[in-house]
N, C-alpha and C. Protein backbone atom coordinates (compact mmCIF):
# COMPACT_ATOMS: atom_id res chain seq x y z
N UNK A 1 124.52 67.76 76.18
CA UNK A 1 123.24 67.11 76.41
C UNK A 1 122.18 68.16 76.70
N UNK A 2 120.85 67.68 75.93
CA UNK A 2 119.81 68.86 76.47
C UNK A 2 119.33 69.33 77.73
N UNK A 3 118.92 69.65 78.86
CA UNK A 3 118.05 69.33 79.73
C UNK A 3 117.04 68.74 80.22
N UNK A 4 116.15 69.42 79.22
CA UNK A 4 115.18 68.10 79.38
C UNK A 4 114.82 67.56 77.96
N UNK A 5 114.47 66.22 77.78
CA UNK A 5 114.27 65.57 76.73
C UNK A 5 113.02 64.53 76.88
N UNK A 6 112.36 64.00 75.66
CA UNK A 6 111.43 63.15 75.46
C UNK A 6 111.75 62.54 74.33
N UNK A 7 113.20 62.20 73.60
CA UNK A 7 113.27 61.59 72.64
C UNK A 7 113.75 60.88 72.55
N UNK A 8 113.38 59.50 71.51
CA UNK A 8 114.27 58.24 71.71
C UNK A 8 114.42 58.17 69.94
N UNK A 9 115.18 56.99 69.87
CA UNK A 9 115.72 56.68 68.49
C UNK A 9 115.47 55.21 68.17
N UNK A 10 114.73 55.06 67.54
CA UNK A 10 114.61 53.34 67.25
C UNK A 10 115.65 53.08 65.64
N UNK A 11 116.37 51.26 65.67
CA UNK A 11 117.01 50.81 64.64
C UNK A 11 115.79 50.03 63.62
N UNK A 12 115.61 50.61 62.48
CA UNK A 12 114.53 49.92 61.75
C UNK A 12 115.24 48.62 60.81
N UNK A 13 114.40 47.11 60.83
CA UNK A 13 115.05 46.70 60.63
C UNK A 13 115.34 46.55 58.60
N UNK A 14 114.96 47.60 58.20
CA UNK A 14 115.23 47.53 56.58
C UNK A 14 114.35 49.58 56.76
N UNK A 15 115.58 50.03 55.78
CA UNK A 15 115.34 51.34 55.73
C UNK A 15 114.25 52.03 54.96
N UNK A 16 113.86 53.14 55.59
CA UNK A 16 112.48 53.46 54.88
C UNK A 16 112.68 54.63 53.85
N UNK A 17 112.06 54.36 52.93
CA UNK A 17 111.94 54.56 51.51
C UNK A 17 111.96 55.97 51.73
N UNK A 18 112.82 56.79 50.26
CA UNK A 18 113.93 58.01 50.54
C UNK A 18 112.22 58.72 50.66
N UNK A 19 111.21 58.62 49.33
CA UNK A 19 110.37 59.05 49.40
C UNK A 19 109.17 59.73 50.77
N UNK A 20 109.70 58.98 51.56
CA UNK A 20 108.51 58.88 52.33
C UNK A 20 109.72 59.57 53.70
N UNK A 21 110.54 59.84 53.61
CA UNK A 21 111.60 60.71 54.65
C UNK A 21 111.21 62.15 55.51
N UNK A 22 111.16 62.19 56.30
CA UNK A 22 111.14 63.53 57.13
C UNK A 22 111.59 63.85 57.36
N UNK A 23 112.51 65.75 56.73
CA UNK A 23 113.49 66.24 57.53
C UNK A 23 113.39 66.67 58.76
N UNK A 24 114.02 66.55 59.71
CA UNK A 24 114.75 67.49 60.97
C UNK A 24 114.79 68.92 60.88
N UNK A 25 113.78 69.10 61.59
CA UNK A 25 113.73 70.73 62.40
C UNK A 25 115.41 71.48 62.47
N UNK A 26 115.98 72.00 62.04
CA UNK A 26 117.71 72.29 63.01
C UNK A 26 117.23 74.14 63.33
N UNK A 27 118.62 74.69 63.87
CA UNK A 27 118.21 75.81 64.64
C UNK A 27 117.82 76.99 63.59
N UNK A 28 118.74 76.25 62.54
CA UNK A 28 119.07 77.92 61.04
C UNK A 28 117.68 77.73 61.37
N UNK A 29 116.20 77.00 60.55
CA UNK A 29 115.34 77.15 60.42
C UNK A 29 113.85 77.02 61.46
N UNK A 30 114.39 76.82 62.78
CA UNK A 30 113.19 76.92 63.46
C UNK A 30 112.47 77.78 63.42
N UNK A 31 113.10 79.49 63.97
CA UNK A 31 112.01 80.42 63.65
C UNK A 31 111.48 80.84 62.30
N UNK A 32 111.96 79.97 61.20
CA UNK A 32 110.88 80.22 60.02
C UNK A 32 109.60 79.23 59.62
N UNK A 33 109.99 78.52 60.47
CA UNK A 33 108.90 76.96 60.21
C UNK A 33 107.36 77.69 61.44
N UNK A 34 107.88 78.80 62.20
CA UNK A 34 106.81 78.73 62.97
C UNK A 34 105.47 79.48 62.03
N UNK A 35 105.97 79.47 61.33
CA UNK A 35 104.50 80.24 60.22
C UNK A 35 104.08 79.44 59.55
N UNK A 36 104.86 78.12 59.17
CA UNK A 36 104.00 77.21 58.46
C UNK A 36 102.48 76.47 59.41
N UNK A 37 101.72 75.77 59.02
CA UNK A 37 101.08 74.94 59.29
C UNK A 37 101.44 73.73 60.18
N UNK A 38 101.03 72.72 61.56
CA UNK A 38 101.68 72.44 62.02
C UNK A 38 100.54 71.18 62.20
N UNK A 39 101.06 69.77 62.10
CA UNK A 39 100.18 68.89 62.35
C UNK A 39 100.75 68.00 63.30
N UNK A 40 100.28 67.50 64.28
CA UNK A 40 100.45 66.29 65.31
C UNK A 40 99.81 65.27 64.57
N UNK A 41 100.00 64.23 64.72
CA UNK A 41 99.48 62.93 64.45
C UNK A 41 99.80 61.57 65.74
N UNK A 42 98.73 60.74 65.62
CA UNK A 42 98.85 59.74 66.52
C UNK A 42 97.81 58.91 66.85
N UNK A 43 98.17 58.19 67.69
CA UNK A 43 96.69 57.07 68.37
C UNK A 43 96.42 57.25 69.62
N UNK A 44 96.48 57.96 70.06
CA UNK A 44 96.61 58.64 71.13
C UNK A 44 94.97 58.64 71.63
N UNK A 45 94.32 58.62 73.05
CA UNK A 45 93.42 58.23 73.34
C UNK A 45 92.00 59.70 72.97
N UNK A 46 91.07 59.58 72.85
CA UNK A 46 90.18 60.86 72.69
C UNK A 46 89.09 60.93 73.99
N UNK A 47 89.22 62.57 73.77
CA UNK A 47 88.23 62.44 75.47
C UNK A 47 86.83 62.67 75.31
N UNK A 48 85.92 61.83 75.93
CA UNK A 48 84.29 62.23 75.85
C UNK A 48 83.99 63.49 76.34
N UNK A 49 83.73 64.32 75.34
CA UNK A 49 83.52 66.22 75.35
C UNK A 49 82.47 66.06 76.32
N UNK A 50 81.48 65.81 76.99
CA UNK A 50 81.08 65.37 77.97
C UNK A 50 81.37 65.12 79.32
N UNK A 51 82.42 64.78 78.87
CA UNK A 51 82.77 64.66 80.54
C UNK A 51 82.85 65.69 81.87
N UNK A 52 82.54 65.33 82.81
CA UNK A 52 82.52 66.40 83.71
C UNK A 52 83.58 66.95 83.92
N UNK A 53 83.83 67.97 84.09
CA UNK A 53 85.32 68.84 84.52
C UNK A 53 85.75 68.52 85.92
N UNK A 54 85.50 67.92 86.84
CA UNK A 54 85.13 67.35 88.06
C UNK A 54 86.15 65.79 87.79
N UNK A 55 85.29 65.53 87.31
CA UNK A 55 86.24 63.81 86.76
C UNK A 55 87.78 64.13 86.29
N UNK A 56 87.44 65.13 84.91
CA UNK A 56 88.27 65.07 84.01
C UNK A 56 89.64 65.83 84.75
N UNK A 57 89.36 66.80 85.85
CA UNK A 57 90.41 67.35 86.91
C UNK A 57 90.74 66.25 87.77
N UNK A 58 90.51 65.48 88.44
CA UNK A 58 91.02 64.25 89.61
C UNK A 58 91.97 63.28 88.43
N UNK A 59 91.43 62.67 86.66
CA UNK A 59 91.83 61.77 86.15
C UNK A 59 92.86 62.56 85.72
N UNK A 60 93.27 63.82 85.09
CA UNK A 60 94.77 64.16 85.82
C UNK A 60 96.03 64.38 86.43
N UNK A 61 95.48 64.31 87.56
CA UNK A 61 95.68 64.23 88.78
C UNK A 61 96.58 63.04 88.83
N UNK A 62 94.99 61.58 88.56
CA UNK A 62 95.73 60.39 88.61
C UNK A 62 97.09 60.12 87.38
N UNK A 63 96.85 61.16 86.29
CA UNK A 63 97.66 60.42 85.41
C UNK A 63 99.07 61.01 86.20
N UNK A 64 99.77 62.30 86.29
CA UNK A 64 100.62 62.50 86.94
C UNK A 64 101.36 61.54 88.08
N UNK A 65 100.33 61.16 88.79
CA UNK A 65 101.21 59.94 90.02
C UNK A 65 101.34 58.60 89.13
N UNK A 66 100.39 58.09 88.38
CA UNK A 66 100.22 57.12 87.71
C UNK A 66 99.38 57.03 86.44
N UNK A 67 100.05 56.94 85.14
CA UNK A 67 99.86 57.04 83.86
C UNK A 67 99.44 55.49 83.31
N UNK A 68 99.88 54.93 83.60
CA UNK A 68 99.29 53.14 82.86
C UNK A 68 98.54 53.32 83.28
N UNK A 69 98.28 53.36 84.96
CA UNK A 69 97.08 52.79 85.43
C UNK A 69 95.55 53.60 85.30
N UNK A 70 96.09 54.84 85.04
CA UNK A 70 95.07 56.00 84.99
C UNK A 70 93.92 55.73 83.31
N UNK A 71 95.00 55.71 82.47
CA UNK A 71 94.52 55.99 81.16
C UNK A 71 94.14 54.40 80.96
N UNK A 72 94.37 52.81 81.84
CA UNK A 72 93.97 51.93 81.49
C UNK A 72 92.29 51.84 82.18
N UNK A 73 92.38 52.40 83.04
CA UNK A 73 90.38 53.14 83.59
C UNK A 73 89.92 53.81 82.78
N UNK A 74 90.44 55.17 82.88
CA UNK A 74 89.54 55.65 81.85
C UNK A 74 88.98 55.05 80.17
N UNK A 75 89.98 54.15 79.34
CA UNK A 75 89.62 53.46 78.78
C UNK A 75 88.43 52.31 78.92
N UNK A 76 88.68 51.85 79.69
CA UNK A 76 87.71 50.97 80.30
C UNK A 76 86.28 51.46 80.95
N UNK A 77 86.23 52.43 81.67
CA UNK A 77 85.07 53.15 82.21
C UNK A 77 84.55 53.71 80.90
N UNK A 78 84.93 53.87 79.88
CA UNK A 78 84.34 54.65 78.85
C UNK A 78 84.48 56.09 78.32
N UNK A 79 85.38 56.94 79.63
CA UNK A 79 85.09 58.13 79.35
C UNK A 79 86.26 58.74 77.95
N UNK A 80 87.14 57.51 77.92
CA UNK A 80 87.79 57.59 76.47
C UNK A 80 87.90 56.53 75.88
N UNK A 81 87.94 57.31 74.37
CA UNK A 81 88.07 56.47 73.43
C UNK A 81 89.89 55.91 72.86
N UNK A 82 90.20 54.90 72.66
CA UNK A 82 91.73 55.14 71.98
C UNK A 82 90.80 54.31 69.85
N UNK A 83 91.56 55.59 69.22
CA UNK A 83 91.02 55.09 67.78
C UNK A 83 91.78 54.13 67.05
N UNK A 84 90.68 53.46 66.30
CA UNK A 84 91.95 52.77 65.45
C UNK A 84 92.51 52.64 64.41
N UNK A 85 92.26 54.23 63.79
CA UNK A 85 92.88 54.43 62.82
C UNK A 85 93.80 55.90 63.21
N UNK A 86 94.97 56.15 62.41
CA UNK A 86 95.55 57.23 62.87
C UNK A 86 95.16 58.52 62.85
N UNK A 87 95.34 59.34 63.89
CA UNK A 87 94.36 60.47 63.95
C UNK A 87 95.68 61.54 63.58
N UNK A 88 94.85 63.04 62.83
CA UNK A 88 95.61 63.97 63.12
C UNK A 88 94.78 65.49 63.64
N UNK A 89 95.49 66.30 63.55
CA UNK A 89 94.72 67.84 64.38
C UNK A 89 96.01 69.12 63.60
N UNK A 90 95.62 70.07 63.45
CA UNK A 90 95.99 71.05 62.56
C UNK A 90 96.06 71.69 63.54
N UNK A 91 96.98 72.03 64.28
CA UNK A 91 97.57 73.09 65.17
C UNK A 91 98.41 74.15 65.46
N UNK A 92 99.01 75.09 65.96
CA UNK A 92 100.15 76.44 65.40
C UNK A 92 100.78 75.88 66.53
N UNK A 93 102.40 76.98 66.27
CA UNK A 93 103.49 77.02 66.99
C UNK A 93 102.64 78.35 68.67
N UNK A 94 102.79 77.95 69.22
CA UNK A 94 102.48 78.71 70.50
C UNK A 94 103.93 79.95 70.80
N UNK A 95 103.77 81.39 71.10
CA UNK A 95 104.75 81.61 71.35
C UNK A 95 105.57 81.23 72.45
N UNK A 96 107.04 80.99 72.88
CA UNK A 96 107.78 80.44 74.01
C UNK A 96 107.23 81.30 74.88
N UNK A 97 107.62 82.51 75.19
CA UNK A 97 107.29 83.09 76.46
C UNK A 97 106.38 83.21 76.86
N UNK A 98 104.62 83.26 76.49
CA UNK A 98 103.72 83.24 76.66
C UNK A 98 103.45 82.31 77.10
N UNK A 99 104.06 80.91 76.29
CA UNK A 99 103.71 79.77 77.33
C UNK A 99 104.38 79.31 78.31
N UNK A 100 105.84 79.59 78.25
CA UNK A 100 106.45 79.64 79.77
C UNK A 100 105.49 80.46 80.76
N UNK A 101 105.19 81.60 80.06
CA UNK A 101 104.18 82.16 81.59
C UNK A 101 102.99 81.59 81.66
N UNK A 102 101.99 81.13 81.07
CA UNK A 102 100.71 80.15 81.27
C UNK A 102 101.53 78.93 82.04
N UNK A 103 102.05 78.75 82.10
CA UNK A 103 102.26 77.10 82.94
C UNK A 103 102.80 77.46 83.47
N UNK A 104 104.04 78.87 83.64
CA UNK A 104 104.58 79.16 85.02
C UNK A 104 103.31 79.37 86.54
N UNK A 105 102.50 79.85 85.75
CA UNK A 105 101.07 80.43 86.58
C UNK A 105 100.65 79.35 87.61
N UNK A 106 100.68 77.99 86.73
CA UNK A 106 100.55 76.95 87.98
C UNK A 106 100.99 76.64 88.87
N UNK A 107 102.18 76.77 88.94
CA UNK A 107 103.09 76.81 90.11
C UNK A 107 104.79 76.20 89.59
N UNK A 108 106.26 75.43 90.75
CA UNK A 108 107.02 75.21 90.69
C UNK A 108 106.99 73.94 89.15
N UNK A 109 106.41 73.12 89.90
CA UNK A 109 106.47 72.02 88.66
C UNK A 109 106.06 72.05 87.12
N UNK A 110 106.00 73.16 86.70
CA UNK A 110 105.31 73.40 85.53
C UNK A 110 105.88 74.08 84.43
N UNK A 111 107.63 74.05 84.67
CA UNK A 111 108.15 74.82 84.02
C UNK A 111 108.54 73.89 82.49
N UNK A 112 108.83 75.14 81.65
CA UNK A 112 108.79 74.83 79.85
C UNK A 112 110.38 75.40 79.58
N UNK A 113 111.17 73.88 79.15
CA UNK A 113 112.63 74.80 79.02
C UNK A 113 112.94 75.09 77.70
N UNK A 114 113.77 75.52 77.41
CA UNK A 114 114.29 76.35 76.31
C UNK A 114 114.23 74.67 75.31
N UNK A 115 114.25 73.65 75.51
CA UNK A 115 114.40 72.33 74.58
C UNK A 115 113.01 71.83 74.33
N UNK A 116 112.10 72.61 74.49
CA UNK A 116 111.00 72.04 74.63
C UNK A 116 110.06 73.53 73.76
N UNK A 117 109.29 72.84 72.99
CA UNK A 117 108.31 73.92 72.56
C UNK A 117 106.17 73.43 72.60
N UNK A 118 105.64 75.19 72.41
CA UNK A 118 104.52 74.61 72.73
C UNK A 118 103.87 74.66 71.30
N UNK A 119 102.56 74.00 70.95
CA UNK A 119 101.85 74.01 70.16
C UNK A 119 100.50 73.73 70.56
N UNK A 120 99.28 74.22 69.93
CA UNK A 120 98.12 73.92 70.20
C UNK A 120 96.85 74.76 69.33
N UNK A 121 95.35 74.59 69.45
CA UNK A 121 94.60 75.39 68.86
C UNK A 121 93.69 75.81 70.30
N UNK A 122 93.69 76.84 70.87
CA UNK A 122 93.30 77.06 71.95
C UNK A 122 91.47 77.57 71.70
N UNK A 123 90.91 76.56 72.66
CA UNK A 123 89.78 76.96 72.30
C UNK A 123 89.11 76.13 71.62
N UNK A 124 89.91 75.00 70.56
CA UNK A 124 88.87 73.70 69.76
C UNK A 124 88.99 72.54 70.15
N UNK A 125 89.84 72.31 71.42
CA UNK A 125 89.97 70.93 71.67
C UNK A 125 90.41 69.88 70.84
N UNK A 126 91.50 71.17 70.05
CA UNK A 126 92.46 70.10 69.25
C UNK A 126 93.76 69.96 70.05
N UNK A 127 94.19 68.84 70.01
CA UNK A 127 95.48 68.79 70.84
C UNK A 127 96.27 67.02 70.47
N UNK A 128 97.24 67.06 70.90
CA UNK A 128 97.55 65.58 71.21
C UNK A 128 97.09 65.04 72.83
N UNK A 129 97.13 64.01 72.85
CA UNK A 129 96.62 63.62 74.54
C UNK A 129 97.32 62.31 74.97
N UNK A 130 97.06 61.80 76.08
CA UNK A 130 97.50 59.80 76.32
C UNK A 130 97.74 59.01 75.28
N UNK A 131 99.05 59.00 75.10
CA UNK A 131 99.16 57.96 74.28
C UNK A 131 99.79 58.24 72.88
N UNK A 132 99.73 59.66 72.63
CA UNK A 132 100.24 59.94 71.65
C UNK A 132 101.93 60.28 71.72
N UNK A 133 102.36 60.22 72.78
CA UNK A 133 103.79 60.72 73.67
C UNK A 133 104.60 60.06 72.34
N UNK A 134 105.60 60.96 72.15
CA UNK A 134 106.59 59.80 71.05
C UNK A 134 106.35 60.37 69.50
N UNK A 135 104.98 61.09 69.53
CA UNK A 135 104.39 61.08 68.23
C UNK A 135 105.19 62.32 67.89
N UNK A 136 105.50 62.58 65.70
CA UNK A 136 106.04 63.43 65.36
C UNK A 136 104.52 64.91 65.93
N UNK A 137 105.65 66.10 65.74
CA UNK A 137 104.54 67.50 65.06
C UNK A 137 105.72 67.82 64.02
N UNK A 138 104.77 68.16 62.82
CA UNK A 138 105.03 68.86 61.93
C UNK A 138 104.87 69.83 61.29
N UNK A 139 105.65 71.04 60.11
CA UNK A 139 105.39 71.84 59.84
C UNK A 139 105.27 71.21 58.08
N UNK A 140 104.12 71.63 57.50
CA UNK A 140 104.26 71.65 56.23
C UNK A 140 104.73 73.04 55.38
N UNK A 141 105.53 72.44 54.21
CA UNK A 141 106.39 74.15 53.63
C UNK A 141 105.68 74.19 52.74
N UNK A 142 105.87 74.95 51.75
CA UNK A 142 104.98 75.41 50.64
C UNK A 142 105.32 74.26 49.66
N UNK A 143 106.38 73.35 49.38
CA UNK A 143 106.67 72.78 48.45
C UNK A 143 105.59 71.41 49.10
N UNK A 144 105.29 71.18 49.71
CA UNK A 144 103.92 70.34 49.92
C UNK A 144 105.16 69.56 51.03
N UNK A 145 106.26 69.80 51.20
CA UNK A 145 107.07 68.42 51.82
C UNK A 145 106.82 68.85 53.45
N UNK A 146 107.51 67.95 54.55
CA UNK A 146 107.26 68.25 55.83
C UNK A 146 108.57 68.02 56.55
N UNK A 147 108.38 69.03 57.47
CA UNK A 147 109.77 68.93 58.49
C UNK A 147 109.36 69.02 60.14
N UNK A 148 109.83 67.68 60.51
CA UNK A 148 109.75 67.40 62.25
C UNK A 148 109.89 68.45 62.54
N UNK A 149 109.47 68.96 63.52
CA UNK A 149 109.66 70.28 64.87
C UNK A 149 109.45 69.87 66.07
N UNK A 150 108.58 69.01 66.20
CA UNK A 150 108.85 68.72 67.98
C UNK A 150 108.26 67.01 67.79
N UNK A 151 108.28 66.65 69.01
CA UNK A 151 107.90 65.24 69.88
C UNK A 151 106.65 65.56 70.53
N UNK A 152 105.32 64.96 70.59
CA UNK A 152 104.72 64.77 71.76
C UNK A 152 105.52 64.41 73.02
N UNK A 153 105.13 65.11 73.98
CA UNK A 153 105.82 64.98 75.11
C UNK A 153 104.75 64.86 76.54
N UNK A 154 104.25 65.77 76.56
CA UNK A 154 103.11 66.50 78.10
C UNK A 154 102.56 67.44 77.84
N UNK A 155 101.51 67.34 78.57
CA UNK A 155 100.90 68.78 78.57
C UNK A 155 100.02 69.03 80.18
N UNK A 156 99.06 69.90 79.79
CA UNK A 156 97.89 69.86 81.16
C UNK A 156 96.75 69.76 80.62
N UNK A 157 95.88 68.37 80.99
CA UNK A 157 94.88 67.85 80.60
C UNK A 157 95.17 67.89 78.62
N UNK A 158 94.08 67.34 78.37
CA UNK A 158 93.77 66.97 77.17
C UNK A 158 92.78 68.18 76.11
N UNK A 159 93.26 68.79 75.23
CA UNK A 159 92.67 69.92 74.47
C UNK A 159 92.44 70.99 75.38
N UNK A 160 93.00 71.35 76.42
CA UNK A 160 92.64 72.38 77.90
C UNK A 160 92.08 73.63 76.44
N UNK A 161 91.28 74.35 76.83
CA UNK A 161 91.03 76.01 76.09
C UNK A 161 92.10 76.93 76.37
N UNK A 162 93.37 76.71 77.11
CA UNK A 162 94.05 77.83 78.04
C UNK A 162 95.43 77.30 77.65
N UNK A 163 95.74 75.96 78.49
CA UNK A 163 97.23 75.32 78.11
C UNK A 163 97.22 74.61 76.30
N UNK A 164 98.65 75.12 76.06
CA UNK A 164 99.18 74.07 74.98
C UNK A 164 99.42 72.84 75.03
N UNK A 165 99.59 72.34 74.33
CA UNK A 165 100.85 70.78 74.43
C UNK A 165 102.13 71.25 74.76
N UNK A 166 102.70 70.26 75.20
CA UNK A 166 104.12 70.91 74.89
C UNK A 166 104.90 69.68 74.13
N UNK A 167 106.06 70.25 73.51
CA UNK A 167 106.81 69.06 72.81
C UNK A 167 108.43 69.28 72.78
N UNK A 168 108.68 67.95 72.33
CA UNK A 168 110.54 67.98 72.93
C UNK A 168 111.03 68.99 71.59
N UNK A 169 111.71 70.10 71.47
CA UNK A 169 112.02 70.55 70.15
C UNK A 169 112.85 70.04 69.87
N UNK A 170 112.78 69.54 68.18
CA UNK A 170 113.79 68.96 67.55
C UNK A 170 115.14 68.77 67.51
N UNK A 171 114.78 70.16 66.91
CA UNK A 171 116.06 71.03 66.72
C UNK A 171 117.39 70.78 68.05
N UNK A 172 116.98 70.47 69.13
CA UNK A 172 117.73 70.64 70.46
C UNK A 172 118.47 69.38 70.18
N UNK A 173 117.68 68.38 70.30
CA UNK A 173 118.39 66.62 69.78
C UNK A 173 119.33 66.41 68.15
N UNK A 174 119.25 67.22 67.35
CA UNK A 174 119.63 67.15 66.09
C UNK A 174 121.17 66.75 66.38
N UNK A 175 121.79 67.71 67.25
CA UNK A 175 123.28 67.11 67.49
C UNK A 175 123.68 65.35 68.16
N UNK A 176 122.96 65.27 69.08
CA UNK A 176 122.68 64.12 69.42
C UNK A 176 122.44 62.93 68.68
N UNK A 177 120.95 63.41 67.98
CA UNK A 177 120.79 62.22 66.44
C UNK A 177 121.88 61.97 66.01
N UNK A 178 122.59 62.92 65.48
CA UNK A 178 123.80 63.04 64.77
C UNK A 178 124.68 62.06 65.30
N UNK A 179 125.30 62.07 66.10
CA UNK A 179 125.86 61.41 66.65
C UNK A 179 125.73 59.84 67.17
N UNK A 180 124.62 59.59 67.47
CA UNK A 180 124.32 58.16 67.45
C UNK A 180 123.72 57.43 66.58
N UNK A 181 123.34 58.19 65.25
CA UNK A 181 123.11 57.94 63.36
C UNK A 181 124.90 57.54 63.01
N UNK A 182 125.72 58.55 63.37
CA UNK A 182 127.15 57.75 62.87
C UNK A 182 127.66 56.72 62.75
N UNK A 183 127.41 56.06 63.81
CA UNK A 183 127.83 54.76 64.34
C UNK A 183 127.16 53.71 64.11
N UNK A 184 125.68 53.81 63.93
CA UNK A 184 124.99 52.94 63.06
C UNK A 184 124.61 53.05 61.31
């Protein structure tokens, strides 16, 4: 079993078309996918670039103790949007150790384990955020096709200039999938 994880497995009830399939990240090929191109996608909520850094540090805050209740205010107060069409953001593989040490910097609770990877565009306020948790990232290969690499999972704040996202890596669950794909 991994350590830490953010992934679940849903039973669909009629299978989805071979065409439209996404391979699995596994270990042979992780460190070659980190040069491809890397996209998050989701519905995930968007933040008013506006907002005070003041707010946007306490709503945080709140999401950590409490996440429904946090992101169901800020929706409502206005200071985000959730879209309703699916969004995506063009983002890179972050290196591991660099971002183990940026989030080590914050303190005890902030650690990035070996099952978990980062991604982000630091600096454009591209990112995944609320709501997108669950959502694939992908790498596109040269043959135009795409392969899972991580899960939305957490991060610190929403598009931060400094922190990544972080996401569950694939590759870590692949044995797991495996195993509970058998039986169904």
């Amino acid at each position: 079993a991994a350590e830490y994880g953010d992934v679940a497995l849903l039973k669909l009830a009629e299978p989805v078309p071979a065409k439209l399939l996404v391979k699995l990240s596994d270990a042979s090929v992780d460190a070659a996918l980190a040069n491809y191109p890397m996209t998050v996608t989701g519905w995930g909520a968007t933040f008013d670039e506006n907002l005070d850094p003041t707010i946007n540090a306490l709503f945080n805050l709140a999401v950590r103790n409490n996440p429904g209740l946090a992101l169901r205010s800020a929706v409502k107060d206005g200071n985000m949007q959730v879209p309703e069409n699916l969004r995506e953001a063009s983002i890179d593989l972050i290196d591991h150790e660099f971002c183990k040490k940026r989030y080590g910097s914050l303190g005890e609770g902030w650690k990035i384990s070996n099952t978990e990877i980062c991604a982000g565009a630091p600096g454009t306020g591209k990112d995944s955020c609320y709501g997108d948790s669950g959502g694939p990232l992908v790498a596109q290969l040269p043959d135009g096709s795409f392969r899972q690499v991580g899960v939305v999972s957490w991060g610190y704040e929403c598009g931060h200039p400094v922190f990544p996202g972080v996401y569950a890596r694939v590759s870590s669950f692949v044995p797991w999938i495996k195993s509970v794909m058998q039986g169904n």
